[in-house]
N, C-alpha and C. Protein backbone atom coordinates (compact mmCIF):
# COMPACT_ATOMS: atom_id res chain seq x y z
N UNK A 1 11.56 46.86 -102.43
CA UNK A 1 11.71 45.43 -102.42
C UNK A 1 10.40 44.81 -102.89
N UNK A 2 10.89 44.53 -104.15
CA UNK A 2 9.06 43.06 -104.37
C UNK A 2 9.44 41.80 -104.36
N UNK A 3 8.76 40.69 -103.87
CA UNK A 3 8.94 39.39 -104.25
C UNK A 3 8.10 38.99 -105.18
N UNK A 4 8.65 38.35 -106.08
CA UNK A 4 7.20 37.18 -107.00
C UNK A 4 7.98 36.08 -107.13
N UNK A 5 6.61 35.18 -106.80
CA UNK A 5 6.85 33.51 -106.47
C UNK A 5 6.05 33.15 -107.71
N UNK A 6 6.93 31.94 -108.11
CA UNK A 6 6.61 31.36 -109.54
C UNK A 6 7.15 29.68 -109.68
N UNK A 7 6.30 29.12 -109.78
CA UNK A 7 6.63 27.33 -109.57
C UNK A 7 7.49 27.20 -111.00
N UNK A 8 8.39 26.36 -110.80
CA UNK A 8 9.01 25.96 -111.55
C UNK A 8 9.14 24.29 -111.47
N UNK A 9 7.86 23.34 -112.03
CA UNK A 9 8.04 21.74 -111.71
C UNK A 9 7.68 21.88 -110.14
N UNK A 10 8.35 21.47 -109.72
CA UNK A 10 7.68 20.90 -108.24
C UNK A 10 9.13 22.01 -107.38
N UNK A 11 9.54 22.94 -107.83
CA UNK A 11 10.35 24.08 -107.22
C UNK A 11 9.37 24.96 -106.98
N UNK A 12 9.39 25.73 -105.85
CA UNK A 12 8.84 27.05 -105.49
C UNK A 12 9.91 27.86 -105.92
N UNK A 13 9.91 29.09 -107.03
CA UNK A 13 11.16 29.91 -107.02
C UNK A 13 10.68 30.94 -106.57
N UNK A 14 11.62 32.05 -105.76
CA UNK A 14 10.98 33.24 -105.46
C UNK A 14 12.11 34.26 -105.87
N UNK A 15 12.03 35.40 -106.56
CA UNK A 15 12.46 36.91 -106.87
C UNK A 15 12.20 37.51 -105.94
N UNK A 16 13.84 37.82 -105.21
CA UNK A 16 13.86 39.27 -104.54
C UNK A 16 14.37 40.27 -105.08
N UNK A 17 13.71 41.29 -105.69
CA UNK A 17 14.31 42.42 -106.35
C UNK A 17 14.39 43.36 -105.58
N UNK A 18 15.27 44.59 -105.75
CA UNK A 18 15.32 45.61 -105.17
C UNK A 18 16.50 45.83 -104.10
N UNK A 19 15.87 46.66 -102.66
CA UNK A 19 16.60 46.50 -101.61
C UNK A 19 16.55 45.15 -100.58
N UNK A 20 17.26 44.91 -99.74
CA UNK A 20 16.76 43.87 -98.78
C UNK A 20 17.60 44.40 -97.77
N UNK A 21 17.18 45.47 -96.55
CA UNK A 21 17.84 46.42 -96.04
C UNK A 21 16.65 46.64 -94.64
N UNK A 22 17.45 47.37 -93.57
CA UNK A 22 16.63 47.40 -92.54
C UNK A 22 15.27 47.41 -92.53
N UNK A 23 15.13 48.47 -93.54
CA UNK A 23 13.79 49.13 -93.83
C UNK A 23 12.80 48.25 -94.44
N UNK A 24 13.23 47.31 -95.06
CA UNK A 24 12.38 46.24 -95.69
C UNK A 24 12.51 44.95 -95.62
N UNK A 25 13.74 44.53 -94.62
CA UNK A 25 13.67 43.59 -93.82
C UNK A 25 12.40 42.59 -93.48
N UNK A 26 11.84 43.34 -92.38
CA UNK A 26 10.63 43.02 -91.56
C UNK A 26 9.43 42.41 -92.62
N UNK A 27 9.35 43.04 -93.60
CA UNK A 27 7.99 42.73 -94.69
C UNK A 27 8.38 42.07 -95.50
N UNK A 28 9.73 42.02 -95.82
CA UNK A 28 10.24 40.57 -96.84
C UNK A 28 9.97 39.50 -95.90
N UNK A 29 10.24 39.23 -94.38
CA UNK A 29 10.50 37.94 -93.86
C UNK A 29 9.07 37.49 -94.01
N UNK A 30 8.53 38.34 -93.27
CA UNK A 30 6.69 38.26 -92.99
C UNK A 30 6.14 37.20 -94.48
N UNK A 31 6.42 38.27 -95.65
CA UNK A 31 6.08 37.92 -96.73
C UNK A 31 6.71 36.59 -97.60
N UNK A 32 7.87 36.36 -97.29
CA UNK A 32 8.39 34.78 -97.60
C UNK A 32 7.79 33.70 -97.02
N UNK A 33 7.99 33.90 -95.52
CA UNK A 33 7.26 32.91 -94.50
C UNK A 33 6.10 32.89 -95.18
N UNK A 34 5.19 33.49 -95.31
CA UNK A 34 3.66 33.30 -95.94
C UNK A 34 3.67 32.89 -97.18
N UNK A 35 4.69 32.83 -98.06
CA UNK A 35 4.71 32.21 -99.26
C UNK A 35 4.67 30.96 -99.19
N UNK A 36 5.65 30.20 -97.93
CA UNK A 36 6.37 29.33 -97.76
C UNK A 36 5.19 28.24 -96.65
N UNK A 37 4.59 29.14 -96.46
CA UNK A 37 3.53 28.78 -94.97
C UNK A 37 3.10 26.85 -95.60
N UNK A 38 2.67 26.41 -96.44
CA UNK A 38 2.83 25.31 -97.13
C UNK A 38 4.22 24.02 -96.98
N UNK A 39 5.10 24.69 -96.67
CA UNK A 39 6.40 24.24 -96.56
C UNK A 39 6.77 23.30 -97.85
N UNK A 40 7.10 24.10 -98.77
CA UNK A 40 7.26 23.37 -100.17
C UNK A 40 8.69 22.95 -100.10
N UNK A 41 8.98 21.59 -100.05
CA UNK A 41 10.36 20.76 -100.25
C UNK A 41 11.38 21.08 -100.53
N UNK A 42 11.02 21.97 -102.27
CA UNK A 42 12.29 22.79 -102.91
C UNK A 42 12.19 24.30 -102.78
N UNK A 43 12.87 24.77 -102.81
CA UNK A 43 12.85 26.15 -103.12
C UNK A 43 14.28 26.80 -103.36
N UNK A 44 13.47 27.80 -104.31
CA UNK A 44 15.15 28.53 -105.09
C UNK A 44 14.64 29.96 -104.85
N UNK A 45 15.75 30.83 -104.35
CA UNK A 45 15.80 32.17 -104.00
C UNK A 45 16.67 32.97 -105.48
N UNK A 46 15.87 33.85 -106.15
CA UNK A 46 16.88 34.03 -107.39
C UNK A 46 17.36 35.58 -106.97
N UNK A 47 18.46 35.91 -106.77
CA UNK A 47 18.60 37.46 -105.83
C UNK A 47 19.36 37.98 -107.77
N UNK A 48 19.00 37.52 -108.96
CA UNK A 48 19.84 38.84 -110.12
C UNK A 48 19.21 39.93 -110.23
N UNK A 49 17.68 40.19 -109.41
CA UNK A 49 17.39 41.38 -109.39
C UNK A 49 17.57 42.03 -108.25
N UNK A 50 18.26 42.01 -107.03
CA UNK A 50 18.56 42.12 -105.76
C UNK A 50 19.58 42.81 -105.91
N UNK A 51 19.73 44.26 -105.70
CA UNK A 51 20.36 45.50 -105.53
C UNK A 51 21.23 45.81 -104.56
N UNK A 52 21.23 45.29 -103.52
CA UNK A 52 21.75 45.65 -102.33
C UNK A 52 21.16 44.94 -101.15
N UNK A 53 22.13 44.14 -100.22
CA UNK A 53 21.49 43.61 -98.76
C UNK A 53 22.42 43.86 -97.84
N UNK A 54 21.62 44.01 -96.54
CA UNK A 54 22.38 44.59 -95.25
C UNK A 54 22.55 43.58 -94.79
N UNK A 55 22.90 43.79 -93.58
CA UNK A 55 22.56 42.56 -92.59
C UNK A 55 21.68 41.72 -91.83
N UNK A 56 20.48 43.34 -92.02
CA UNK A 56 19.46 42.83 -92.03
C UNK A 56 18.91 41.86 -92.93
N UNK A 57 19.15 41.97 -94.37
CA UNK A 57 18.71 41.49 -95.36
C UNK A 57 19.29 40.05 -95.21
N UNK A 58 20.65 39.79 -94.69
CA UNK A 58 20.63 38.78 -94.67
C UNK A 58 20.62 37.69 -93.94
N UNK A 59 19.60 38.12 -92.40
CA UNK A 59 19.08 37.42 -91.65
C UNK A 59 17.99 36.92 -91.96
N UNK A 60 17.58 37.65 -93.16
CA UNK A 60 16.05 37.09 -93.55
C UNK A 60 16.56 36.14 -94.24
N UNK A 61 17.63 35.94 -94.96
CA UNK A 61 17.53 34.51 -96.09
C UNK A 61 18.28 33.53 -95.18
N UNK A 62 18.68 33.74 -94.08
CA UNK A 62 19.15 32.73 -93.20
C UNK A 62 17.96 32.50 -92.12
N UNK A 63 17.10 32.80 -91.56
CA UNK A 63 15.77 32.33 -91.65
C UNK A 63 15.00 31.78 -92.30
N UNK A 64 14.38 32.15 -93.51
CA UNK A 64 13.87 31.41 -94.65
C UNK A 64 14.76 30.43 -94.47
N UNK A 65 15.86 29.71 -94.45
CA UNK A 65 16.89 28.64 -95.03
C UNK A 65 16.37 27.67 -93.50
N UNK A 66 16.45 28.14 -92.38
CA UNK A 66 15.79 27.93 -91.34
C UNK A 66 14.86 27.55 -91.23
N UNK A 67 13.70 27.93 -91.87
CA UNK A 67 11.86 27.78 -91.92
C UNK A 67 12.37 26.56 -92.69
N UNK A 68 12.79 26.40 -94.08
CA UNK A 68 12.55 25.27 -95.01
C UNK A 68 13.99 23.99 -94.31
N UNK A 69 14.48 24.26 -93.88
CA UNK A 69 14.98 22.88 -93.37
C UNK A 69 14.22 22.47 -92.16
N UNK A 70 14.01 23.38 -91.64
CA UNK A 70 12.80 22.71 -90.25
C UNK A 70 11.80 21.61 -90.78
N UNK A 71 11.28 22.22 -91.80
CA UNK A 71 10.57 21.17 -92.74
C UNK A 71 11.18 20.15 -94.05
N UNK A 72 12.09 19.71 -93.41
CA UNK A 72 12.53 19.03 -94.29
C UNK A 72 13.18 19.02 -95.76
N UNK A 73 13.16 20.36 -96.23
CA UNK A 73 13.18 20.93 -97.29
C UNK A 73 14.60 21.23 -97.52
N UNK A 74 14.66 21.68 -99.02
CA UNK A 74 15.77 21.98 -99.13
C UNK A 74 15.53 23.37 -99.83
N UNK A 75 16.69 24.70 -99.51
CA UNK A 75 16.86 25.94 -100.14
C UNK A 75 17.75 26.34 -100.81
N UNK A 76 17.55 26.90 -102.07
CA UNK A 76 18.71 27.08 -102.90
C UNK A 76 18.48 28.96 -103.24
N UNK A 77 20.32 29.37 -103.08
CA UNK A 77 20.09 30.50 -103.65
C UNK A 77 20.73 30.70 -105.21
N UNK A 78 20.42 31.34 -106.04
CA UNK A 78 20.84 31.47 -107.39
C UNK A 78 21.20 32.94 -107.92
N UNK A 79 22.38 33.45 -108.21
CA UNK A 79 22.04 34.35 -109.34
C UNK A 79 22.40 35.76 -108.72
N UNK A 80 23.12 35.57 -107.32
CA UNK A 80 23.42 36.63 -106.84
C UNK A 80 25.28 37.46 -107.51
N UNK A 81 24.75 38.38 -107.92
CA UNK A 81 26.05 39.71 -108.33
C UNK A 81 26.45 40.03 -107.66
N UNK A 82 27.50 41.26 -107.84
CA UNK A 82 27.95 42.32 -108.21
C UNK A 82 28.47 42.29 -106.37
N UNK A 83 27.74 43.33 -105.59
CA UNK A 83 27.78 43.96 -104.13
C UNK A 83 27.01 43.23 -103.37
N UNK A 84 25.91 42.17 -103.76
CA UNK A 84 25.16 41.16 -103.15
C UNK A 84 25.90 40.03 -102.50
N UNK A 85 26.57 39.94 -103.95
CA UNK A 85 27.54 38.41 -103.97
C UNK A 85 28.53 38.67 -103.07
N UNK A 86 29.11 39.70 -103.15
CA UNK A 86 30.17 39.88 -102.39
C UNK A 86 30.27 40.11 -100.49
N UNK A 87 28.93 40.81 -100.59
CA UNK A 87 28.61 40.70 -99.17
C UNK A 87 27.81 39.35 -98.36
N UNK A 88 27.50 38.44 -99.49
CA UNK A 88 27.38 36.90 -98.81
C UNK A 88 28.65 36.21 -99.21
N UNK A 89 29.52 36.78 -99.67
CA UNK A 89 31.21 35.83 -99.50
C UNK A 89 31.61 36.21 -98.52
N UNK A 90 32.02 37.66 -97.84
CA UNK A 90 32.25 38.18 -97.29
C UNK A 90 31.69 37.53 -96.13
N UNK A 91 30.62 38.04 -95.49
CA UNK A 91 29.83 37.31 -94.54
C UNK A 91 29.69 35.87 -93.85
N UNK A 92 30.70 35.29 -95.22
CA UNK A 92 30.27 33.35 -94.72
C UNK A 92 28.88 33.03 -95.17
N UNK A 93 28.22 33.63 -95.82
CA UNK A 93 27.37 33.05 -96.26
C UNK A 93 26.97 32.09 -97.19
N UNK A 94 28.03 32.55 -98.11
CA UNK A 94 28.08 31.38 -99.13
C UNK A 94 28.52 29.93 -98.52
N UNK A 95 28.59 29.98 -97.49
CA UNK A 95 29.41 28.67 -96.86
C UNK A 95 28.01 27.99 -96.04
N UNK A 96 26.88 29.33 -95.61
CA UNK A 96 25.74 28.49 -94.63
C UNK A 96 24.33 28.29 -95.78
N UNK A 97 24.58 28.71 -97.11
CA UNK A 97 23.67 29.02 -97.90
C UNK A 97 24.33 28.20 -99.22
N UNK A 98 23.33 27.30 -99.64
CA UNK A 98 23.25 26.72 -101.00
C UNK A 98 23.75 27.11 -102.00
N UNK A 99 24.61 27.88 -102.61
CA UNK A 99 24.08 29.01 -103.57
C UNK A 99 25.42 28.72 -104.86
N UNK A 100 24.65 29.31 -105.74
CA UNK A 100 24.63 28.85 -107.27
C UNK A 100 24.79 30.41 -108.17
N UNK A 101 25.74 30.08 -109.21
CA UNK A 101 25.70 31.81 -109.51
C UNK A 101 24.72 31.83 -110.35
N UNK A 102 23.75 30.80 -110.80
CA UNK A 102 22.33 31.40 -111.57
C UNK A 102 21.26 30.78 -110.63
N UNK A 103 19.96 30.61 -111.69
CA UNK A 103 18.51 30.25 -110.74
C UNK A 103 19.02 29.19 -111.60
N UNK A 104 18.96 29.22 -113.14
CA UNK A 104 18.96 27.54 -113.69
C UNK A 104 19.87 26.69 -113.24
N UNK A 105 21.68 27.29 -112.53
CA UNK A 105 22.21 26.11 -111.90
C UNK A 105 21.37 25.31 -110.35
N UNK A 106 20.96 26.66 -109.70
CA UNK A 106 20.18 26.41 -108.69
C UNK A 106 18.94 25.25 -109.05
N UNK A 107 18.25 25.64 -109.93
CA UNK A 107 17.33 24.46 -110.14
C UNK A 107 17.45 23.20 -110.46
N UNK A 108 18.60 23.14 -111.67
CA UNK A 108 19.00 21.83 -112.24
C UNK A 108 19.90 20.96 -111.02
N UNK A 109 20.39 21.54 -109.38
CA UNK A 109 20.79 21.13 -108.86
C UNK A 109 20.21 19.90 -107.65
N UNK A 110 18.82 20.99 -108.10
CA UNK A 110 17.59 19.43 -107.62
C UNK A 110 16.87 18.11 -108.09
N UNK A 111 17.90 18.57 -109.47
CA UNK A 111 17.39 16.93 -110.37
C UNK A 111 18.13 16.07 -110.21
């Protein structure tokens, strides 16, 4: 699992690639929160490089979604596939989570 955070205008976007699974759970949350430690307004989660998430994995983006509305903010997810997508339909997630099937609908949704 890597993240890279990359401003887009006054968006924080962040890339989760890889796994997002028990095992890497714990150091994605750690590591978002500290991205986020600023509490930037917008933010877009782009999961098209995101391989696979558990349940673990997806307590972390329902936290993060948590951290940034506490602050006022708003969170967008973008761009999730294949076995990703399906296990946040599945889940109800798409119903507690923003989400957009790219990052550019995700972004253009804050203009």
């Amino acid at each position: 699992m890597n993240l890279k955070l990359r401003h887009v205008g006054q968006v924080t976007a962040i890339d989760i690639e890889g796994k997002l699974d028990t095992n890497t759970s714990t150091l994605a949350l750690e590591q978002l929160l500290a991205h986020l430690a600023d509490s930037p307004p917008q933010v877009v989660i782009s999961l098209d490089t995101l391989e696979f998430a558990s349940s673990a994995g997806l307590r972390v983006l329902l936290r993060v979604a948590k951290h940034v509305r506490g602050y006022s903010g708003e969170l967008k997810v973008g761009g999730a596939t294949g076995m990703v997508k399906e296990v946040l339909e599945i889940s109800g997630f798409d119903t507690l989570l923003n989400m957009y099937d790219s990052e550019e609908q995700a972004l253009a949704a804050f203009e």
